[in-house]
N, C-alpha and C. Protein backbone atom coordinates (compact mmCIF):
# COMPACT_ATOMS: atom_id res chain seq x y z
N UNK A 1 42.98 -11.87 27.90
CA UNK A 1 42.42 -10.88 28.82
C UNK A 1 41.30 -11.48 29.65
N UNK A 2 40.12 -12.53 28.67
CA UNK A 2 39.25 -12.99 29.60
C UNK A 2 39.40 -14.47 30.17
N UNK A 3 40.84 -14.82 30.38
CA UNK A 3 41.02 -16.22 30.97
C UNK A 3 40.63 -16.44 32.09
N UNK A 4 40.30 -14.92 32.98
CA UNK A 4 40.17 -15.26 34.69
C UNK A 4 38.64 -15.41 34.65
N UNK A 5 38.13 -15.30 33.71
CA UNK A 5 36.45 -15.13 33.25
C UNK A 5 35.63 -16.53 33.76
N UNK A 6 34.59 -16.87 34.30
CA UNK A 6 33.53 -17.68 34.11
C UNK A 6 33.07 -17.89 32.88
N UNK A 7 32.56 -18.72 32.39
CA UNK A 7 32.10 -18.67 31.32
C UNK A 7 30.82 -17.81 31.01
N UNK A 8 30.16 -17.88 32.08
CA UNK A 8 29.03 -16.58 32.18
C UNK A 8 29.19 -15.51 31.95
N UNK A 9 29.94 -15.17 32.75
CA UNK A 9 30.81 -13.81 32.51
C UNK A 9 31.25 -13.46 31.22
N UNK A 10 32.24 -14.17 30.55
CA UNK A 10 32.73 -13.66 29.33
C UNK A 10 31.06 -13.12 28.39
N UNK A 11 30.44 -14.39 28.69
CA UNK A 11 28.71 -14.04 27.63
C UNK A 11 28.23 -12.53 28.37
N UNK A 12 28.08 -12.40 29.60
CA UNK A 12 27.84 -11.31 30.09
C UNK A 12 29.03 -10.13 29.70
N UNK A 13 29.84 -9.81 29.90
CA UNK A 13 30.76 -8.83 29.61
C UNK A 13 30.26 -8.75 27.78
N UNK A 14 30.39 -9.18 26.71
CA UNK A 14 30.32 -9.59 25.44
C UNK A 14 28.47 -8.63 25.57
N UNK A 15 27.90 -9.09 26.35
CA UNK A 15 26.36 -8.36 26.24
C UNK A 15 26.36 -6.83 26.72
N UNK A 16 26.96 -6.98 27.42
CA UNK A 16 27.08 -5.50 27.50
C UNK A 16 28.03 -4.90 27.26
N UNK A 17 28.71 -5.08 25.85
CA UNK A 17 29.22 -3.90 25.33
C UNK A 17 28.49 -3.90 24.31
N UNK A 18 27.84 -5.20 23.89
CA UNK A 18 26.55 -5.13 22.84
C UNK A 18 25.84 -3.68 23.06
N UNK A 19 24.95 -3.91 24.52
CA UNK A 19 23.83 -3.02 24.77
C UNK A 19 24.41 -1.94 25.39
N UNK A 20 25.65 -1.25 25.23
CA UNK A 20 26.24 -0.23 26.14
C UNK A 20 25.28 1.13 26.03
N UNK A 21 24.87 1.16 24.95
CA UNK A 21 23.94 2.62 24.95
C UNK A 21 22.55 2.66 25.44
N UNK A 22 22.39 1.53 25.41
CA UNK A 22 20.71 1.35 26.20
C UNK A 22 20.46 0.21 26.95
N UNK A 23 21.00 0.29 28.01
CA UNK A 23 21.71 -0.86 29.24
C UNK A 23 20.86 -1.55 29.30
N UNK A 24 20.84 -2.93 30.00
CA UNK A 24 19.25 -3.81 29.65
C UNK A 24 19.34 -4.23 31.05
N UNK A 25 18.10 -4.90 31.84
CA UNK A 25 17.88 -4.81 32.80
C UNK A 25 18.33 -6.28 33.49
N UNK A 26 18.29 -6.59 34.69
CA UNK A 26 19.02 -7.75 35.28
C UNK A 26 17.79 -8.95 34.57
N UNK A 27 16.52 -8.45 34.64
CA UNK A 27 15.65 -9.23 34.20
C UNK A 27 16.37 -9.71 32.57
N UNK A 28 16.28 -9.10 31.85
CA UNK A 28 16.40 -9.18 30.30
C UNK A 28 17.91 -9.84 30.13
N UNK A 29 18.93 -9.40 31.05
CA UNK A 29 20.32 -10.21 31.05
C UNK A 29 19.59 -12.07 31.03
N UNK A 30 18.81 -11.98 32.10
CA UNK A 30 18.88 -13.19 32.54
C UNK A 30 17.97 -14.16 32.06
N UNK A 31 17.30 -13.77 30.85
CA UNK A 31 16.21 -14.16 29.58
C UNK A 31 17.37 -14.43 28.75
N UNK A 32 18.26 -13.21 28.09
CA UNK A 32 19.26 -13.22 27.33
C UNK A 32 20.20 -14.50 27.26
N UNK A 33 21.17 -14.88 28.64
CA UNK A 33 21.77 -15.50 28.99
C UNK A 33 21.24 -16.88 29.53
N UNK A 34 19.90 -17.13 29.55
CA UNK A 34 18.99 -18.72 30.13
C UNK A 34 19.43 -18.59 31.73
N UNK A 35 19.65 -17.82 32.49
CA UNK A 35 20.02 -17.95 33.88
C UNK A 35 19.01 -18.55 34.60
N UNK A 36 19.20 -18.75 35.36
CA UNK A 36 18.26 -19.41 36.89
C UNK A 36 17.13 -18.75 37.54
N UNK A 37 18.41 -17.43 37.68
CA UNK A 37 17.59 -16.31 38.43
C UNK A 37 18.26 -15.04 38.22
N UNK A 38 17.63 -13.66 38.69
CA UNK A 38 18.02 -12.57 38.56
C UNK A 38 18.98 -12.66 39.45
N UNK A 39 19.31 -12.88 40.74
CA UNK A 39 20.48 -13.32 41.55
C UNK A 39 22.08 -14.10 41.01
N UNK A 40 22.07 -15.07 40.20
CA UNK A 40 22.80 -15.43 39.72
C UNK A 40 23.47 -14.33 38.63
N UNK A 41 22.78 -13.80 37.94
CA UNK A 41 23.09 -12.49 37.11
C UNK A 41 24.05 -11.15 37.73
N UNK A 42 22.97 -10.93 39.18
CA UNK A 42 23.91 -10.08 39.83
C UNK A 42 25.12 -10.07 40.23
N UNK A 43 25.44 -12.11 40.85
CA UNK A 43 26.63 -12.31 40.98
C UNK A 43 27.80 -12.25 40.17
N UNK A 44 27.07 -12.62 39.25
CA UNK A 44 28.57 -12.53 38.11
C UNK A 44 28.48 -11.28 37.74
N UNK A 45 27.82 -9.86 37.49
CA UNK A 45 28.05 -8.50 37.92
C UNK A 45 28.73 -8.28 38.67
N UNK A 46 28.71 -8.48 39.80
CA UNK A 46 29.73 -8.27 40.73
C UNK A 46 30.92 -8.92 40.78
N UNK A 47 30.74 -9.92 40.01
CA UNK A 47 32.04 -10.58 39.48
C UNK A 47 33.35 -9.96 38.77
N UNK A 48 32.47 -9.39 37.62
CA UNK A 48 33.17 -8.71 37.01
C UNK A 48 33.52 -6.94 37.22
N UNK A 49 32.69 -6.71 38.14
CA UNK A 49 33.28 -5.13 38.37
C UNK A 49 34.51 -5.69 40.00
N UNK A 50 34.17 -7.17 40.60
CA UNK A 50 35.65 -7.06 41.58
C UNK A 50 36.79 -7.39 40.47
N UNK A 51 36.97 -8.11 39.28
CA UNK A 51 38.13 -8.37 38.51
C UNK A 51 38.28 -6.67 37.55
N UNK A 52 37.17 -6.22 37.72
CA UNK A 52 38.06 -4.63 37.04
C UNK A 52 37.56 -4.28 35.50
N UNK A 53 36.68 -5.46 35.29
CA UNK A 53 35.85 -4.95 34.10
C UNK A 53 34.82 -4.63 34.01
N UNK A 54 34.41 -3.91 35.07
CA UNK A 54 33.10 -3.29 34.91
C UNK A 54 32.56 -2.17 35.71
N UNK A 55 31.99 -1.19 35.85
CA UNK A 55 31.82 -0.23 37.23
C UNK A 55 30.45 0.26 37.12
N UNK A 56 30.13 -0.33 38.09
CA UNK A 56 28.60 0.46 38.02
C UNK A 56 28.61 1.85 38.84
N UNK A 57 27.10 2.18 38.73
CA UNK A 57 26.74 3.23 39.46
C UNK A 57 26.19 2.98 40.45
N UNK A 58 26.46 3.20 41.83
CA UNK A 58 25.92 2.60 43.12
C UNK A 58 24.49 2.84 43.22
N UNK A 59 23.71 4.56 42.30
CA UNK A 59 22.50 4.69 42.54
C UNK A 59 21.96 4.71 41.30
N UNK A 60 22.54 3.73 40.18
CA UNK A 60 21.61 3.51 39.56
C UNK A 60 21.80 2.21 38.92
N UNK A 61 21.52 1.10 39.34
CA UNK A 61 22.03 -0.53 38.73
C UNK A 61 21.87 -0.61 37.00
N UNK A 62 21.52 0.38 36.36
CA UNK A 62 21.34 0.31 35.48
C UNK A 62 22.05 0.82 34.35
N UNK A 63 23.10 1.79 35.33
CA UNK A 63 23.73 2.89 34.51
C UNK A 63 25.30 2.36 35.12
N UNK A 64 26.16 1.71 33.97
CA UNK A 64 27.64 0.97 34.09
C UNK A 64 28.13 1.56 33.11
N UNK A 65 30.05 1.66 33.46
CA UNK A 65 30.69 1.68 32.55
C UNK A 65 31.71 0.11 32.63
N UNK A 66 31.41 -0.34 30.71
CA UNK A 66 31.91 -1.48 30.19
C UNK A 66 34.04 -1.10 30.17
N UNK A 67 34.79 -1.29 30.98
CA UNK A 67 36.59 -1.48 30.42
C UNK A 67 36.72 -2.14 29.61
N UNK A 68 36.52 -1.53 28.30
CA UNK A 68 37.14 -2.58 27.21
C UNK A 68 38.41 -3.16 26.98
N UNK A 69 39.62 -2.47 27.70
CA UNK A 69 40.55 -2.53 26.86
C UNK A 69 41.07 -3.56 28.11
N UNK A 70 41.21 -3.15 29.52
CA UNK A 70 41.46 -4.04 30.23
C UNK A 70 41.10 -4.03 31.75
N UNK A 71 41.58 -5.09 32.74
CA UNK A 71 40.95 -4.45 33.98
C UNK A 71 41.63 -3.50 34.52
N UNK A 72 41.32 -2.47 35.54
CA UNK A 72 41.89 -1.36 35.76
C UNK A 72 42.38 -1.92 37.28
N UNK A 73 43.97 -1.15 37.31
CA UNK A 73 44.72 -1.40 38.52
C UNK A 73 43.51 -1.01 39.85
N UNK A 74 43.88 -1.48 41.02
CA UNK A 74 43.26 -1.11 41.93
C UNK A 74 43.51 0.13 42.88
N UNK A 75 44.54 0.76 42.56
CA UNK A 75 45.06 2.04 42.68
C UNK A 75 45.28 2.69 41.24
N UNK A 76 44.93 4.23 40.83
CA UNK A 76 45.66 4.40 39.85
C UNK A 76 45.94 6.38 40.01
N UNK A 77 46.65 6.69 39.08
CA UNK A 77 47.26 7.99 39.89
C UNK A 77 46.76 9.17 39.16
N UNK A 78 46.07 10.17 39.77
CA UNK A 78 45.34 11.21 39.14
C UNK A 78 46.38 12.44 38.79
N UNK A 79 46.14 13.35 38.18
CA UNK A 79 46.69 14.61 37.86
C UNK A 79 46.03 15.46 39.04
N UNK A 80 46.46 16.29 39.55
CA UNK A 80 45.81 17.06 40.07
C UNK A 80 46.66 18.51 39.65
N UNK A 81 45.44 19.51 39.55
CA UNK A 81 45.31 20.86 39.26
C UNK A 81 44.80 21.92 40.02
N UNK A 82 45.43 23.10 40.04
CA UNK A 82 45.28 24.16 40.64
C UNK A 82 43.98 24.89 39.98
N UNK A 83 43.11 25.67 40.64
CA UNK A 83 42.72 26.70 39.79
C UNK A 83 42.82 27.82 39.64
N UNK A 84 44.37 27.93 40.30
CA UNK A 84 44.52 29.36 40.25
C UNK A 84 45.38 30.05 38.88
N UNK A 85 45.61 28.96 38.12
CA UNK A 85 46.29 29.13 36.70
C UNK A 85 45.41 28.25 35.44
N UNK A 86 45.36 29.01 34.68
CA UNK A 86 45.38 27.76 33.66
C UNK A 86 46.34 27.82 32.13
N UNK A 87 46.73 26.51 31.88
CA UNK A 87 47.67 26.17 30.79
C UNK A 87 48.08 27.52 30.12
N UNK A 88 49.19 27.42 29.11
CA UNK A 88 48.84 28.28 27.74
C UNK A 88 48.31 28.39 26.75
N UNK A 89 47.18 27.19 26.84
CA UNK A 89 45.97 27.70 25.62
C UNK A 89 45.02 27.78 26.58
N UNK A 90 45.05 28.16 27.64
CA UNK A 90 43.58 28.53 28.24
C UNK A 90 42.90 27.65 29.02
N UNK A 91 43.79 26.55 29.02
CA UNK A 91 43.13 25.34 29.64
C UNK A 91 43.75 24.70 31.13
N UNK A 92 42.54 24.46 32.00
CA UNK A 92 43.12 23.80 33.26
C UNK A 92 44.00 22.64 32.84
N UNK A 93 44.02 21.75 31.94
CA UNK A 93 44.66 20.57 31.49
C UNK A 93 45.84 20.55 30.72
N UNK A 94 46.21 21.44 30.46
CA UNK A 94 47.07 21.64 29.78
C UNK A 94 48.34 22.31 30.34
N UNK A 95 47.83 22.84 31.68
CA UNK A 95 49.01 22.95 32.54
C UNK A 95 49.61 22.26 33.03
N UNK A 96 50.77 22.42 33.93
CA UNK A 96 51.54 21.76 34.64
C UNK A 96 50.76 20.83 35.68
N UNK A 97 50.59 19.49 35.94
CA UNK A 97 49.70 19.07 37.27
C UNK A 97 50.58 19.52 38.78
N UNK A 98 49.90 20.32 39.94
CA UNK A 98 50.26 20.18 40.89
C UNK A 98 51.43 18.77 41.33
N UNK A 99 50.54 17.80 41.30
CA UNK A 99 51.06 16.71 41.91
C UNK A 99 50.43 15.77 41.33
N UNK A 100 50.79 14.11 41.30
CA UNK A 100 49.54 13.05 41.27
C UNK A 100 49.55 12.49 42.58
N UNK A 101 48.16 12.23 42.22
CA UNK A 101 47.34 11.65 44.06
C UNK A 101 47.48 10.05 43.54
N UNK A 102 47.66 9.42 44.54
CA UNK A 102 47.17 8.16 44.32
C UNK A 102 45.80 8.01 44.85
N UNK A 103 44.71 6.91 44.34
CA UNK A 103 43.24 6.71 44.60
C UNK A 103 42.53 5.56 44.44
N UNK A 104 41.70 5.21 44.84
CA UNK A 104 41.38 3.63 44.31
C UNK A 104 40.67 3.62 43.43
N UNK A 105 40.74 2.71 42.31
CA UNK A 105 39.60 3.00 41.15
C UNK A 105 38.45 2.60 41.89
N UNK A 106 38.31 1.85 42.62
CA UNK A 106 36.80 1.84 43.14
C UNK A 106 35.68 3.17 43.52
N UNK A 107 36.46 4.48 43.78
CA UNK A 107 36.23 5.37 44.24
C UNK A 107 36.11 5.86 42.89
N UNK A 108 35.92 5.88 41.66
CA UNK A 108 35.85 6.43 40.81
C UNK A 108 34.77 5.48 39.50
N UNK A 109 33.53 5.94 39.39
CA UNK A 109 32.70 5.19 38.84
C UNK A 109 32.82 5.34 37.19
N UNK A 110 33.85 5.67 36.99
CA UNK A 110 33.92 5.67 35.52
C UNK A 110 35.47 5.19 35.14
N UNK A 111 35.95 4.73 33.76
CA UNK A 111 36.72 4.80 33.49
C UNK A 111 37.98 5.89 34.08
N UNK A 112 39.16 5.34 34.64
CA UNK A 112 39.86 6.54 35.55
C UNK A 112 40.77 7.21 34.50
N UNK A 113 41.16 6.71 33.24
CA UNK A 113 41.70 7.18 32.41
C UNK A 113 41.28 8.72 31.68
N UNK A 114 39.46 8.76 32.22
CA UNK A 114 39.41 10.10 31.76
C UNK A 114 38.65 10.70 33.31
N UNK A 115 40.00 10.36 34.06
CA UNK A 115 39.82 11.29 35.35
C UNK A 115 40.80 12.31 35.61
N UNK A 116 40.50 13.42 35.65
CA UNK A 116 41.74 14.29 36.82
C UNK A 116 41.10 15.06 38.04
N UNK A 117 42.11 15.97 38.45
CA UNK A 117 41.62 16.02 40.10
C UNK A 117 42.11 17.86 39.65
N UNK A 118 41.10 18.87 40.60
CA UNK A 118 41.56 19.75 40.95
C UNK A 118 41.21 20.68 42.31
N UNK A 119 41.76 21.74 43.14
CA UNK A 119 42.28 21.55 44.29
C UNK A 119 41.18 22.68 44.29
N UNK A 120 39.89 22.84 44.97
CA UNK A 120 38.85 23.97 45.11
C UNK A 120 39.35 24.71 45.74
N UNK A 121 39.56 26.17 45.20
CA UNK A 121 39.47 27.42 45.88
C UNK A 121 38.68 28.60 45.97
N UNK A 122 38.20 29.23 47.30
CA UNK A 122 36.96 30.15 47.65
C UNK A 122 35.94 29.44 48.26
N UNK A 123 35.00 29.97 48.51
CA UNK A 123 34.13 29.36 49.49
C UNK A 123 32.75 29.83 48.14
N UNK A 124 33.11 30.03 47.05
CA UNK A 124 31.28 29.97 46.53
C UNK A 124 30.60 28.80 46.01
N UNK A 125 31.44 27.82 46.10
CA UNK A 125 30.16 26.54 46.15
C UNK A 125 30.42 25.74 47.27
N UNK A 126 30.68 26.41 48.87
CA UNK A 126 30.25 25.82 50.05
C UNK A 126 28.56 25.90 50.05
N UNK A 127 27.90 25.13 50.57
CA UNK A 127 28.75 23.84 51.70
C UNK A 127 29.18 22.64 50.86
N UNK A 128 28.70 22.53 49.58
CA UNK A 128 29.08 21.45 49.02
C UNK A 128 30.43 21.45 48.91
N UNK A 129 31.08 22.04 48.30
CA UNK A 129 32.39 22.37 48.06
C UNK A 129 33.11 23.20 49.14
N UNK A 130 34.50 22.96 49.50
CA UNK A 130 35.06 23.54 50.36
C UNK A 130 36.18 24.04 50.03
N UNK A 131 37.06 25.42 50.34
CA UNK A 131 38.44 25.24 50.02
C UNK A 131 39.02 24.29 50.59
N UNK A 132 39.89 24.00 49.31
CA UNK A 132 41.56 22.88 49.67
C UNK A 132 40.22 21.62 49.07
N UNK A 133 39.16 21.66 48.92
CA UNK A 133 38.84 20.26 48.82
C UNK A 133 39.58 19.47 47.25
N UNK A 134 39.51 18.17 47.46
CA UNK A 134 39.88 17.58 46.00
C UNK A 134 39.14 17.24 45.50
N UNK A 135 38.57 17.77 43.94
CA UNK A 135 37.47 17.57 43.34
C UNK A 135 37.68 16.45 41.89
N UNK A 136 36.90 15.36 42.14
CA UNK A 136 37.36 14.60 40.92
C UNK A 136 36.26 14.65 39.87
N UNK A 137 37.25 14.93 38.51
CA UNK A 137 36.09 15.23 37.44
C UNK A 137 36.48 14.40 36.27
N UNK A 138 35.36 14.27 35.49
CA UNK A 138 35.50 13.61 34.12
C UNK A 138 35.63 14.29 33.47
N UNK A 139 36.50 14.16 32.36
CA UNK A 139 36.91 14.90 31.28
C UNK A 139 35.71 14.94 30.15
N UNK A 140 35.13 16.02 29.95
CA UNK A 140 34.37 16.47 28.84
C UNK A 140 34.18 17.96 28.37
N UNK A 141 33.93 17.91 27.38
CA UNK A 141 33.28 19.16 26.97
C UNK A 141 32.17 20.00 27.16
N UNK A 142 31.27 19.13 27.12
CA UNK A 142 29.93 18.97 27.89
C UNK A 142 28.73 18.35 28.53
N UNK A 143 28.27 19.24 29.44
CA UNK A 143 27.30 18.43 30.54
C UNK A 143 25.95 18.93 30.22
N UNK A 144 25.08 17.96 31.10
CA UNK A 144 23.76 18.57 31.30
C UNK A 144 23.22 19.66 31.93
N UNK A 145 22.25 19.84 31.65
CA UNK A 145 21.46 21.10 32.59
C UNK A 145 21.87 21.09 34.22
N UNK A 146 22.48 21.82 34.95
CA UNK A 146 22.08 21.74 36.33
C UNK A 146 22.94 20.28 36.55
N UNK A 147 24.48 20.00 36.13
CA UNK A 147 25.35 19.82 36.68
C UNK A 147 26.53 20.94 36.94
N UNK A 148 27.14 20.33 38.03
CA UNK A 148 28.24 20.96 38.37
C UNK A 148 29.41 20.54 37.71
N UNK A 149 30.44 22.00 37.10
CA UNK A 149 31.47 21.14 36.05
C UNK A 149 32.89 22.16 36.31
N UNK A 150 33.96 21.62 36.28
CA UNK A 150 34.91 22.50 35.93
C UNK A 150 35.61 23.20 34.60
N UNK A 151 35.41 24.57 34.42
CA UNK A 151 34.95 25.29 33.74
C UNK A 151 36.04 26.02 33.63
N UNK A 152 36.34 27.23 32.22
CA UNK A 152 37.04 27.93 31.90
C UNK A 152 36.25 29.08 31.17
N UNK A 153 36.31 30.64 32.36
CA UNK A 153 35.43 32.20 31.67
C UNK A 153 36.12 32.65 31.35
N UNK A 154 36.30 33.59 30.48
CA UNK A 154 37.88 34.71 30.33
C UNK A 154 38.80 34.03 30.95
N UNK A 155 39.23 33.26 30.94
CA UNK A 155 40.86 32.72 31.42
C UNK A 155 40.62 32.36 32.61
N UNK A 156 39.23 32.57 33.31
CA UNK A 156 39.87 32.33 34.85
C UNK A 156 39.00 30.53 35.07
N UNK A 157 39.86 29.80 35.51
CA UNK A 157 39.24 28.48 35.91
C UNK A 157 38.22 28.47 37.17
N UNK A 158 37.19 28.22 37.31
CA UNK A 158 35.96 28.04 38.29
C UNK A 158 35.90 26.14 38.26
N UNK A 159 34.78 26.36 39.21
CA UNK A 159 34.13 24.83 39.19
C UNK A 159 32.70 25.85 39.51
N UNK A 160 31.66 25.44 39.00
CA UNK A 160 30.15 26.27 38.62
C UNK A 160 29.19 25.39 38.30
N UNK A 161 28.22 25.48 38.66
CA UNK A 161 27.20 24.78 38.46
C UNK A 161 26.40 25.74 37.40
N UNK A 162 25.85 25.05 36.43
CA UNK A 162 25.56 25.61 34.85
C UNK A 162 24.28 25.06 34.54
N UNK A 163 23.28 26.58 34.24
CA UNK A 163 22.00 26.58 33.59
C UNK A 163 22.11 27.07 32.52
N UNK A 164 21.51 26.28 31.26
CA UNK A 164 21.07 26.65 29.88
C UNK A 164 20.03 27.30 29.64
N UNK A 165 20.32 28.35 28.71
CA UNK A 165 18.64 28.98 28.84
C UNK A 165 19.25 29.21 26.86
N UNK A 166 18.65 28.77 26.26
CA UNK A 166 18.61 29.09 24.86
C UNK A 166 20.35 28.98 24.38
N UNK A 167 21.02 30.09 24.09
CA UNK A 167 22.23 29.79 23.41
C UNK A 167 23.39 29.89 24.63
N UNK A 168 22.92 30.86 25.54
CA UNK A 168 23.18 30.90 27.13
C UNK A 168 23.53 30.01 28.23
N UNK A 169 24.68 30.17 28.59
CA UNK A 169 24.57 29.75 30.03
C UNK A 169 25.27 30.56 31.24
N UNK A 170 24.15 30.18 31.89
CA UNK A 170 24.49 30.50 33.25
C UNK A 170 25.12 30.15 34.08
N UNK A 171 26.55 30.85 34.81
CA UNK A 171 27.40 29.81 36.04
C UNK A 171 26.64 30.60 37.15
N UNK A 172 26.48 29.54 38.13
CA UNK A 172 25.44 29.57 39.30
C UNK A 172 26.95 29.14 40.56
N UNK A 173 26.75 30.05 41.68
CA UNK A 173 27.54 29.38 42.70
C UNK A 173 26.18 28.81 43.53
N UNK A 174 27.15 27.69 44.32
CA UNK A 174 25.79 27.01 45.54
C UNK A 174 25.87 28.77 46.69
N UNK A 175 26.95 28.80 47.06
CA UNK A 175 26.88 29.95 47.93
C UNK A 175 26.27 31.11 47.68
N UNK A 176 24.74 31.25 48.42
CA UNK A 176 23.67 32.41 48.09
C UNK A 176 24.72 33.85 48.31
N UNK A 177 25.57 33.73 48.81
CA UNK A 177 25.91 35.28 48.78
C UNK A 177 27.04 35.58 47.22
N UNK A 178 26.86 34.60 46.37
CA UNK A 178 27.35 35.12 45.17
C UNK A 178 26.15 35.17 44.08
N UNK A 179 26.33 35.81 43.47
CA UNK A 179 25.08 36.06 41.97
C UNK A 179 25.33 34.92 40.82
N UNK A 180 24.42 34.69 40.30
CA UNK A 180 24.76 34.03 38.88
C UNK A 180 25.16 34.90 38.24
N UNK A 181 26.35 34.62 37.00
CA UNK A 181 26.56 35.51 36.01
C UNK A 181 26.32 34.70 34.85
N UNK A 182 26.26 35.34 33.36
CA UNK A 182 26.49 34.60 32.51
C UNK A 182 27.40 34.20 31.81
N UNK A 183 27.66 33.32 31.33
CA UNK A 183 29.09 32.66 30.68
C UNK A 183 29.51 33.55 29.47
N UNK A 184 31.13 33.77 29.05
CA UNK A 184 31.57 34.23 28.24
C UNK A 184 30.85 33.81 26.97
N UNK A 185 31.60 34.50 25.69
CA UNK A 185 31.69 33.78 25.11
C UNK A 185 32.76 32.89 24.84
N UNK A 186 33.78 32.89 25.54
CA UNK A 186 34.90 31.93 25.58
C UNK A 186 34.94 30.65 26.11
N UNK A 187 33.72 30.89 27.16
CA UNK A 187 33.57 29.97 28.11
C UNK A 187 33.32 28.53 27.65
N UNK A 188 34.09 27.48 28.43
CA UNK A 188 34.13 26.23 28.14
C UNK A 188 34.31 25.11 28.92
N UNK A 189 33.65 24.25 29.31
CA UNK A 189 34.08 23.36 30.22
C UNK A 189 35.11 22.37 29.97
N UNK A 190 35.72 21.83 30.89
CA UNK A 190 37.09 20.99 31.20
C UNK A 190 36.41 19.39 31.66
N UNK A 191 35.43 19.58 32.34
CA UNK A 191 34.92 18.27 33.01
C UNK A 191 33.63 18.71 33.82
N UNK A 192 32.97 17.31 34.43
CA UNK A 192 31.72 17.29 35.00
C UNK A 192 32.09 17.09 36.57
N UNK A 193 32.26 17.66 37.02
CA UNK A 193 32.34 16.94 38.97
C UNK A 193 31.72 16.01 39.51
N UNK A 194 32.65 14.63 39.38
CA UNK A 194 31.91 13.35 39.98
C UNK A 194 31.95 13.00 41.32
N UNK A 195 32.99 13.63 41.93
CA UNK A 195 33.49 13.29 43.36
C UNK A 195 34.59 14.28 43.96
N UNK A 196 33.83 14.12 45.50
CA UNK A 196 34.81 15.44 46.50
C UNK A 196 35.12 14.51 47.64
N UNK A 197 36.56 14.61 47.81
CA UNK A 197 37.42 14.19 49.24
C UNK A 197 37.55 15.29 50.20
N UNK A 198 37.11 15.83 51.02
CA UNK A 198 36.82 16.62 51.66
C UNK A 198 38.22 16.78 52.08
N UNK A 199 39.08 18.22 52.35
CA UNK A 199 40.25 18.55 52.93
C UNK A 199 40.29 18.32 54.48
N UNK A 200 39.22 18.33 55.07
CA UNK A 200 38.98 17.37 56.47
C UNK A 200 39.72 15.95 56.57
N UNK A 201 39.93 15.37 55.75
CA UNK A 201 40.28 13.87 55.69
C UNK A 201 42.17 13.75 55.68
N UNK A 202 42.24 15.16 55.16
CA UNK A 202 44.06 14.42 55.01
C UNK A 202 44.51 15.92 55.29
């Protein structure tokens, strides 16, 4: 897997799956590894997220996801979902996918294996969100305070932006002319919203 590797690289890739939970800084790579300079460090970073093992976060150099298993194609093909149904246990994921999109993993800062796509409908989280837009989310259960996530209330699938207040949460639309309500108790999220292709584009 790491034959196309530098030899730097392989030591670098190998360090950070070491330090994956508490990422270490270009400085400390480059103490770690005897490098030259913090520059030489970056390069072979960028080395390894153009061969597909690695993806950072554009706004935060600090915050990467390590591909362990291998490099990821440079296209790869999403599920995409409606929200006007969900599955028969209640779940957006578990339904039928609309369609798959093709996408570039570059466009997707995490592992794409726990990506799917679903198709926004209504206008209550314009302007951010638009109908028809394609919303790409990571698959989880749960998020932080005051992210936006795609979500499941009484059966009906949303995408909502969610405040915790004690055992509580709150789904919040961006669009002031809807109210916050509070979440079921059924209520459960599907994923976190990492990325929107605006229905303007295609």
């Amino acid at each position: 897997m790491k034959n196309n590797l530098h030899p730097i690289q392989k030591k670098l890739l190998d360090l950070l799956i070491k330090n994956i939970d508490e990422p270490l800084t270009i400085r400390e790579m480059q103490d770690i590894l005897d490098a030259s300079s913090t520059s030489v460090v970056a390069h072979h970073l960028s080395q390894l997220e153009k061969k597909g093992y690695l993806k950072k976060n554009p706004e935060n150099p600090r915050d990467y996801q390590v591909l362990k298993d291998a490099p990821e194609k440079q296209i790869t093909y999403l599920n995409l979902y409606g929200l006007a149904h969900c599955g028969p246990n209640g779940s957006v994921l578990d339904g039928n996918p609309i369609e798959r999109i093709p996408i570039s993993t570059r466009l997707i800062s995490f592992p794409s294996a726990e990506a799917f796509m679903v198709k926004a409908k209504g206008d209550s989280m314009e302007p951010k969100i638009n109908e028809s837009d394609l919303v790409i989310a990571r698959k989880t259960n749960d998020a932080d305070n005051g992210s936006i996530v795609v979500c499941v209330n009484d059966g009906e699938a949303l995408i909502k932006k969610i405040k915790k207040e004690g055992r509580n949460t709150i789904l919040i639309s961006i669009n002031p002319e809807y109210q916050p309500f509070l979440a079921a108790k059924n209520f459960k999220i599907e994923g976190e919203v990492r990325g929107i292709i605006s229905n303007k584009i295609f």
